[in-house]
Protein backbone atom coordinates (compact mmCIF):
# COMPACT_ATOMS: atom_id res chain seq x y z
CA UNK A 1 33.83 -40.11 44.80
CA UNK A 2 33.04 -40.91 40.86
CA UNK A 3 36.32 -40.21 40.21
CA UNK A 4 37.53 -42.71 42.55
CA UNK A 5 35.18 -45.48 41.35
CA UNK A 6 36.68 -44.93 37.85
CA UNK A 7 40.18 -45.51 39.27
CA UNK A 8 39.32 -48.78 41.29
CA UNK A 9 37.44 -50.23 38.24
CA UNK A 10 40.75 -49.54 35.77
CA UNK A 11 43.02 -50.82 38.84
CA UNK A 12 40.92 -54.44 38.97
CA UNK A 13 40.54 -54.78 35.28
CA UNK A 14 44.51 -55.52 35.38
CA UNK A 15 43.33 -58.91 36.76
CA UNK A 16 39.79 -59.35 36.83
CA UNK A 17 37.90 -60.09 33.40
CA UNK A 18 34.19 -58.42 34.57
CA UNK A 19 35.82 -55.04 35.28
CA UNK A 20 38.07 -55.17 31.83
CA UNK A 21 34.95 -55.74 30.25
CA UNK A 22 32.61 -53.30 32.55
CA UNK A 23 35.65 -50.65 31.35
CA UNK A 24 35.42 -51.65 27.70
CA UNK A 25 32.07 -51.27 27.67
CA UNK A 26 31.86 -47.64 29.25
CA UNK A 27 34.44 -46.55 26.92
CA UNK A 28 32.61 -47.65 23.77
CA UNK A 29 29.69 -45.61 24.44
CA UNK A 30 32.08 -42.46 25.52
CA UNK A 31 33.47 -43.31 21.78
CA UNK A 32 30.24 -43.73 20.30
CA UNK A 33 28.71 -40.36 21.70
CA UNK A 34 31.51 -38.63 20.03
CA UNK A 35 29.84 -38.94 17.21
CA UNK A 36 26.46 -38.31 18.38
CA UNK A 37 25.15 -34.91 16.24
CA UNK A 38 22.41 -33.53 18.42
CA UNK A 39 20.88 -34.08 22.10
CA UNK A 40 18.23 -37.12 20.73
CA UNK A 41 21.13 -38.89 19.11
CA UNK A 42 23.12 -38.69 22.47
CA UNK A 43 20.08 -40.05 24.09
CA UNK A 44 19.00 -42.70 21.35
CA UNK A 45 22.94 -44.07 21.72
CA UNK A 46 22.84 -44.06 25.52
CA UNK A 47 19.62 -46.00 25.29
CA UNK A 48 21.16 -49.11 22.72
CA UNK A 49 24.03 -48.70 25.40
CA UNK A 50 22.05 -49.90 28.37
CA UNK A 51 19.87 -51.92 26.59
CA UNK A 52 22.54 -54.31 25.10
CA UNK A 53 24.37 -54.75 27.81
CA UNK A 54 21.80 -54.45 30.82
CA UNK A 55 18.72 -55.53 28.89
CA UNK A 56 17.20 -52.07 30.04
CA UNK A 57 13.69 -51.66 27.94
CA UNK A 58 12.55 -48.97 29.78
CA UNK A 59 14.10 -45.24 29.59
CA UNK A 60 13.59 -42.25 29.25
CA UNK A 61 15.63 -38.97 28.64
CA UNK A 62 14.77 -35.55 29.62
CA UNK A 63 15.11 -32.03 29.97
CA UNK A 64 14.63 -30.13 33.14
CA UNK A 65 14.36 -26.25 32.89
CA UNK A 66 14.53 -25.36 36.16
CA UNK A 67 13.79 -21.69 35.57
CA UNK A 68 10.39 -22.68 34.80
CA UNK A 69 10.06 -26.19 35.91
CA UNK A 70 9.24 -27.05 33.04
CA UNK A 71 9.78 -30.68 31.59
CA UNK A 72 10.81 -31.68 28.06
CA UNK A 73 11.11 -35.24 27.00
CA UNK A 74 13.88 -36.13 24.41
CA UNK A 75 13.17 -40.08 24.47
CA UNK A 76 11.02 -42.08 25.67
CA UNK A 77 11.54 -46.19 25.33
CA UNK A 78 9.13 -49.10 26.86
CA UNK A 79 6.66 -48.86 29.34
CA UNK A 80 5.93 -45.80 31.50
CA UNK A 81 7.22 -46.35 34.83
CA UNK A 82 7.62 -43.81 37.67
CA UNK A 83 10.50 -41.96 39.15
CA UNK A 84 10.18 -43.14 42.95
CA UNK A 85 9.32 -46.65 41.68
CA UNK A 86 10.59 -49.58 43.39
CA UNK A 87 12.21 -50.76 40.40
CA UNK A 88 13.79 -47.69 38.96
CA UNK A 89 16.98 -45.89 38.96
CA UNK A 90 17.58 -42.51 37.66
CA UNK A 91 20.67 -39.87 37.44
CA UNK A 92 21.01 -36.17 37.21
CA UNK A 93 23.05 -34.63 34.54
CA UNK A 94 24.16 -30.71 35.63
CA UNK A 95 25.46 -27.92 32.59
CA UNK A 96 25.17 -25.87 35.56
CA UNK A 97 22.69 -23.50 33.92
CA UNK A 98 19.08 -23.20 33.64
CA UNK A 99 18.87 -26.89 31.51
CA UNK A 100 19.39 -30.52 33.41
CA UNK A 101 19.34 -33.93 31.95
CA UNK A 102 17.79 -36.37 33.50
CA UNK A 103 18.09 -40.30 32.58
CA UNK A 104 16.03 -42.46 34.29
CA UNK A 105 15.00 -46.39 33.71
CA UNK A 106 13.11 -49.11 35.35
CA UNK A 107 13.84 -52.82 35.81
CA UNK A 108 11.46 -55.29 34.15
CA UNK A 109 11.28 -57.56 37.57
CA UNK A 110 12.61 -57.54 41.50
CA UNK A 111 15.55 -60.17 39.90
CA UNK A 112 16.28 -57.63 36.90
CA UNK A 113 16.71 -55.20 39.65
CA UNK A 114 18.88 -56.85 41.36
CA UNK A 115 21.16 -57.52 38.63
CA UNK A 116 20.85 -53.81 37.98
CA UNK A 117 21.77 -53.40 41.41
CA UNK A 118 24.94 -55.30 41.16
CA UNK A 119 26.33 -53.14 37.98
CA UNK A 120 25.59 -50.02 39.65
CA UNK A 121 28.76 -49.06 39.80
CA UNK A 122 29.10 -49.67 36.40
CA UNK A 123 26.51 -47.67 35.20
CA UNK A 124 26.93 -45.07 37.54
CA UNK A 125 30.82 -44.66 36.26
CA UNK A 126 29.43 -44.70 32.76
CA UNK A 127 27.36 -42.09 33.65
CA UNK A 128 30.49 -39.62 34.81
CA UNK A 129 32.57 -40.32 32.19
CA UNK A 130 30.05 -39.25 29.28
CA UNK A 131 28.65 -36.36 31.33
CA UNK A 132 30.45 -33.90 29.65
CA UNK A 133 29.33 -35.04 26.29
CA UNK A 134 25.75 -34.92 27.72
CA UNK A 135 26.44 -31.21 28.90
CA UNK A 136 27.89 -29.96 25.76
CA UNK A 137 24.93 -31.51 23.81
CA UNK A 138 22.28 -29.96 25.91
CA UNK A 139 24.30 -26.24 25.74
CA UNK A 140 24.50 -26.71 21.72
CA UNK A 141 20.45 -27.72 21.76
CA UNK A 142 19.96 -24.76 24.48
CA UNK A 143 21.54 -22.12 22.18
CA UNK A 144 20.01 -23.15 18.81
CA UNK A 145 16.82 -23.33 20.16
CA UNK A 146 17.20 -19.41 21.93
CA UNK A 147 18.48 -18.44 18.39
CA UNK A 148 15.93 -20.29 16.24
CA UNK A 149 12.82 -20.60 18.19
CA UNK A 150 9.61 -17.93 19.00
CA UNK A 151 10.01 -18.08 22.92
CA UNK A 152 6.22 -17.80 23.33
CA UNK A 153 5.13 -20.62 20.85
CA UNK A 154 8.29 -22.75 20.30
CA UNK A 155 7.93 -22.98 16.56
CA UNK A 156 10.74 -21.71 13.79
CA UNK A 157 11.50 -17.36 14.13
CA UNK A 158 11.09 -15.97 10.51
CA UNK A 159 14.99 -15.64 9.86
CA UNK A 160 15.68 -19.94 10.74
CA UNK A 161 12.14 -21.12 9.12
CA UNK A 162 13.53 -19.81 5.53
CA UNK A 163 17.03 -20.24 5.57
CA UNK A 164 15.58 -23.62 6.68
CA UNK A 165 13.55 -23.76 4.19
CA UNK A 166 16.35 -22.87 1.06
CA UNK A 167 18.83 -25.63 2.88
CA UNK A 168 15.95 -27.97 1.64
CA UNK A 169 15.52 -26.58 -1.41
CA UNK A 170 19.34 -27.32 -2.43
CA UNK A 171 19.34 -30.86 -0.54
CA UNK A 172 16.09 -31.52 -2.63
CA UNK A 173 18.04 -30.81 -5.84
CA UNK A 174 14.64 -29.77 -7.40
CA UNK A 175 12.87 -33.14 -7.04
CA UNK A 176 10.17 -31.14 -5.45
CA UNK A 177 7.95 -29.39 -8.09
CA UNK A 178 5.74 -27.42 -5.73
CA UNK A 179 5.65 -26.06 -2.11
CA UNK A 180 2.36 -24.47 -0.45
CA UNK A 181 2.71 -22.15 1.74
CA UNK A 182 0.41 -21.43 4.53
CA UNK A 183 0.20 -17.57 6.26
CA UNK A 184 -2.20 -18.10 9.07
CA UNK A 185 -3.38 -14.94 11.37
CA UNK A 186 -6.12 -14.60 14.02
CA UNK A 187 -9.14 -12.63 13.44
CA UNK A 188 -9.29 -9.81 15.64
CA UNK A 189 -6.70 -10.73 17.40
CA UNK A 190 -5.45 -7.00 19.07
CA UNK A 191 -9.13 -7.09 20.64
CA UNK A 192 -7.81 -9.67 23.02
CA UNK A 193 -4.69 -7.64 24.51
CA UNK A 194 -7.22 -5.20 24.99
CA UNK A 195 -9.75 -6.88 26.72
CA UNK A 196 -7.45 -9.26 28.65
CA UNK A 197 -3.99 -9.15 28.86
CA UNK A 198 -0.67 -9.99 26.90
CA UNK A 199 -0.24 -13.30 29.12
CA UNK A 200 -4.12 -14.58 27.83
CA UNK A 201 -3.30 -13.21 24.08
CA UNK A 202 0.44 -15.78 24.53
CA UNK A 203 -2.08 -18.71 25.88
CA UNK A 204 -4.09 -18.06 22.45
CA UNK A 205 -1.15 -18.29 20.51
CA UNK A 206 0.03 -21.54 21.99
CA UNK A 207 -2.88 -22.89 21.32
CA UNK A 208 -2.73 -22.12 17.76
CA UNK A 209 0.26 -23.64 17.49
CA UNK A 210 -0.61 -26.93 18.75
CA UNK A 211 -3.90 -27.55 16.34
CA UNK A 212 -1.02 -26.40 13.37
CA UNK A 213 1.42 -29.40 14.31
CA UNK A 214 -1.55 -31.51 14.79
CA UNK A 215 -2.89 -30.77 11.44
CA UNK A 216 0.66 -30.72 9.64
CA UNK A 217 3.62 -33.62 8.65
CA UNK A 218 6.69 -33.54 10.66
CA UNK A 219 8.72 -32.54 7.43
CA UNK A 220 6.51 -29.35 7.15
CA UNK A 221 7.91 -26.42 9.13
CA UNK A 222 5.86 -23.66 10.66
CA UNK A 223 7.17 -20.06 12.06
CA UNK A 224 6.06 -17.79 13.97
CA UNK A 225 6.52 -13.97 11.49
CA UNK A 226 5.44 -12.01 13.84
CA UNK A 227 2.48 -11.16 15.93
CA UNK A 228 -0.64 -13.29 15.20
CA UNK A 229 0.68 -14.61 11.59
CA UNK A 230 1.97 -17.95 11.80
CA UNK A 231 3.76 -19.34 8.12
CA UNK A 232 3.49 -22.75 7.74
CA UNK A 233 5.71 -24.34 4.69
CA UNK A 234 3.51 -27.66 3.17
CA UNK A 235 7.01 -30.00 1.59
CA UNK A 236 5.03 -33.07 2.46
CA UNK A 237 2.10 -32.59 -0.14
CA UNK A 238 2.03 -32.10 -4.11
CA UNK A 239 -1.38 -32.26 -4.05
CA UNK A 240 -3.41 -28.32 -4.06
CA UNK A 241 -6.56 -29.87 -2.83
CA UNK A 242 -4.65 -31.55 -0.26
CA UNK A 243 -3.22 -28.34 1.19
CA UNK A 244 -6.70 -26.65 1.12
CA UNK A 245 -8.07 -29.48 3.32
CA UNK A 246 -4.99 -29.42 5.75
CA UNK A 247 -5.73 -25.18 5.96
CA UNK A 248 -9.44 -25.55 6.48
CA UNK A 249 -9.17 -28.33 8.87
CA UNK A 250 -7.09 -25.91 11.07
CA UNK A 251 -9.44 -23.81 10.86
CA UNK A 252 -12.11 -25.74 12.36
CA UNK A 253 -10.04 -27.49 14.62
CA UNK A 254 -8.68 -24.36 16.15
CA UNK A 255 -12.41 -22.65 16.15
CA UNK A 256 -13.16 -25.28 18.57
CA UNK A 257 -10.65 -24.80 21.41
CA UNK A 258 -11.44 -23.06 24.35
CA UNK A 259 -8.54 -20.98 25.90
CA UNK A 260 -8.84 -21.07 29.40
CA UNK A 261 -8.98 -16.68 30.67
CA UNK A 262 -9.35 -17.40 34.72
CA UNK A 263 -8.88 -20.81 36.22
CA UNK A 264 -10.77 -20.00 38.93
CA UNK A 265 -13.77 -18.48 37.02
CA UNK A 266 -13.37 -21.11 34.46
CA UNK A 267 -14.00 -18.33 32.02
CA UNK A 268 -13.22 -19.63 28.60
CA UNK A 269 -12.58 -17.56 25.04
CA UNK A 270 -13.23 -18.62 21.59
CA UNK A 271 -11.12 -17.26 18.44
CA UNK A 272 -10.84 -17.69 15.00
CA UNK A 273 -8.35 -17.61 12.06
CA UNK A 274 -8.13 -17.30 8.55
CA UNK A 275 -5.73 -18.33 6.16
CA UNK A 276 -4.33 -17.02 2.92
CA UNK A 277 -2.52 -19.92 0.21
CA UNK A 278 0.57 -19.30 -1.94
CA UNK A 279 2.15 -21.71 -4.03
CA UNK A 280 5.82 -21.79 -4.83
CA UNK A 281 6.74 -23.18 -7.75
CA UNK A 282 10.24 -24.36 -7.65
CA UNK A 283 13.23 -23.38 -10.24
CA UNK A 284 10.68 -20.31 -11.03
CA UNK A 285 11.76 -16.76 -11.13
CA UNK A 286 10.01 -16.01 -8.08
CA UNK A 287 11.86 -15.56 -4.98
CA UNK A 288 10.82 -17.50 -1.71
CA UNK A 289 10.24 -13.57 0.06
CA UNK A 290 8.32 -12.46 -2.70
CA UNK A 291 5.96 -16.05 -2.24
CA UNK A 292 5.70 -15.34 1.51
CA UNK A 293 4.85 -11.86 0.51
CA UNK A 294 1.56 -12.92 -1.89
CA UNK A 295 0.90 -15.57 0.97
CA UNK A 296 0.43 -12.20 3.06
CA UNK A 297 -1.45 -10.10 0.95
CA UNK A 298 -3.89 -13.89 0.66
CA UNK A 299 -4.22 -13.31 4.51
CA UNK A 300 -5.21 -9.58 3.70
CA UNK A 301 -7.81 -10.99 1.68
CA UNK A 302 -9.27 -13.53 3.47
CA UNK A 303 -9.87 -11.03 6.54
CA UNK A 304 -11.64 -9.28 4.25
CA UNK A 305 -13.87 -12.02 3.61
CA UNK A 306 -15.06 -12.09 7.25
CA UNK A 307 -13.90 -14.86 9.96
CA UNK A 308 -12.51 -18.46 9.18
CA UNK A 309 -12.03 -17.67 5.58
CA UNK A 310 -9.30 -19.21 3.38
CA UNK A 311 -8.08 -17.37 0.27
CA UNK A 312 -5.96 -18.31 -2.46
CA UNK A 313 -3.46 -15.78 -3.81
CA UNK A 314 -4.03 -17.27 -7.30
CA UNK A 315 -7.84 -16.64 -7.44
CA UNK A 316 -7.23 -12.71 -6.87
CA UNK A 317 -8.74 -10.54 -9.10
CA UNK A 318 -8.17 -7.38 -10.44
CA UNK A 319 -11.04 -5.84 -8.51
CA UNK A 320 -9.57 -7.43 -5.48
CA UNK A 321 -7.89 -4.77 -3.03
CA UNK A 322 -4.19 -5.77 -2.46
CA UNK A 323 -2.88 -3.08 -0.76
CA UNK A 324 -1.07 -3.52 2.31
CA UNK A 325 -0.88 -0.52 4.16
């Protein structure tokens, strides 16, 4: 059926301008996608797309995991609007696997959506023609996030966070003096599998992750080492005191969540976490492993301490007890 709309619409742009121009205008975005380097680019270009020539404000691109029906926004432009709106249009995007796109967008008035109505065709045959771009972006964003990612918390696996972490270093070209890093590990944190389950001791780790993005700059990375320990790499801050307030602000925020243990009890549990600091000095003879490694033994330390303690590897002493195992 899309196949034949495609046809018809090259067969009347031979003598009618609108479809020449309708045909241009699908085959400039199929041209500009090409370029497109990730799955938010695709979507970013497909938005300019149907804004310039439909004077769409409102869109927004997503993710469907339909193994877990689970929902993932990639863009989101103008004002929220519903799916089953009376104004809105929206179209499915199958890799056949576990991952669907879906674009939708709403009209801005009953005569916008008419107009809208009127280039349907248009947009629909847009829509075909760049599906496969869509598809292959989505598969490329599907397999570096399975290869990359912690599939419990969503942040950076050990291996991706540092060779993540020495890409910057080159594209920084040493302009950056100083990265802090941050090992971060829950206190008592077996005693929950224990008294719960493995599925309440994931819900705790979520958790943890969200207070760390909301504490941290989107050009800071965090991963997930393995465990409780999360390692979160400060690049946006030169400033020591800056990083202690970031670290003890975490801990405080995340001493005041409650993770929900039975919905229907509304039983709710209370952790805490301390946090050991390490700072890398860049172009020194130290190694990024053996930084995440005094990070570590910081974390030893400030368990030692007692519960929502942050230590700093530099103020350990030689009475301090820095063995590992």
């Amino acid at each position: 059926k899309m196949k034949n709309k495609i046809l018809e619409l090259i067969k009347l742009s031979a003598t009618e301008q609108d479809a020449y121009k309708s045909l241009v205008s699908i085959f400039n975005l199929h041209e500009q996608l090409q370029y497109a380097m990730n799955i938010k680019q695709v979507a970013e270009d497909i938005y300019t797309w149907i804004n310039k020539e439909f004077s769409v404000d409102n869109m927004v691109f997503s993710l469907f995991d339909i193994s877990n029906y689970s929902k993932e926004d990639i863009l989101v432009k103008g004002e929220e609007f519903f799916l089953d709106g009376d104004l809105s249009h929206f179209f499915i995007i199958s890799t056949h696997t576990n991952l669907n796109a879906t674009v939708s967008f709403s009209a801005t008035s009953k005569v916008h959506f008419k107009v809208l109505e009127a280039k349907y065709d248009t947009i629909e045959s847009a829509f075909f023609q760049i599906s496969p771009i869509v598809q292959n972006a989505i598969l490329k964003k599907n397999y570096i996030d399975s290869s990359s990612l912690d599939s419990v918390t969503n942040v950076y696996n050990r291996n991706y966070l540092i060779e993540n972490l020495t890409k910057h270093l080159k594209l920084s070209k040493n302009n950056q003096n100083e990265i802090y890093f941050l090992m971060i590990g829950i206190d008592h944190f077996k005693a929950v599998i224990d008294e719960f389950d493995y599925d309440v001791a994931d819900k705790v780790l979520i958790e943890l992750a969200k207070v760390i993005h909301s504490n941290i700059n989107e050009f800071d990375m965090v991963g997930r080492l393995n465990g409780d320990e999360f390692l979160v790499t400060i690049l946006s801050s030169s400033n020591e005191y800056q990083v202690e307030e970031i670290a003890r602000k975490i801990i405080f925020d995340f001493s005041e969540v409650n993770v929900i243990v039975n919905e229907e009890t509304n039983q709710n549990l209370k952790k805490t976490i301390c946090i050991g600091l390490e700072t890398y000095k860049v172009g020194s003879e130290q190694t990024i492993t053996e930084c995440i490694k005094n990070t570590d033994i910081a974390l030893y330390e400030a368990k030692n301490k007692g519960r929502s303690q942050l230590f700093k590897f530099s103020e350990l002493t030689a009475e301090d007890t820095i063995e590992l195992f």
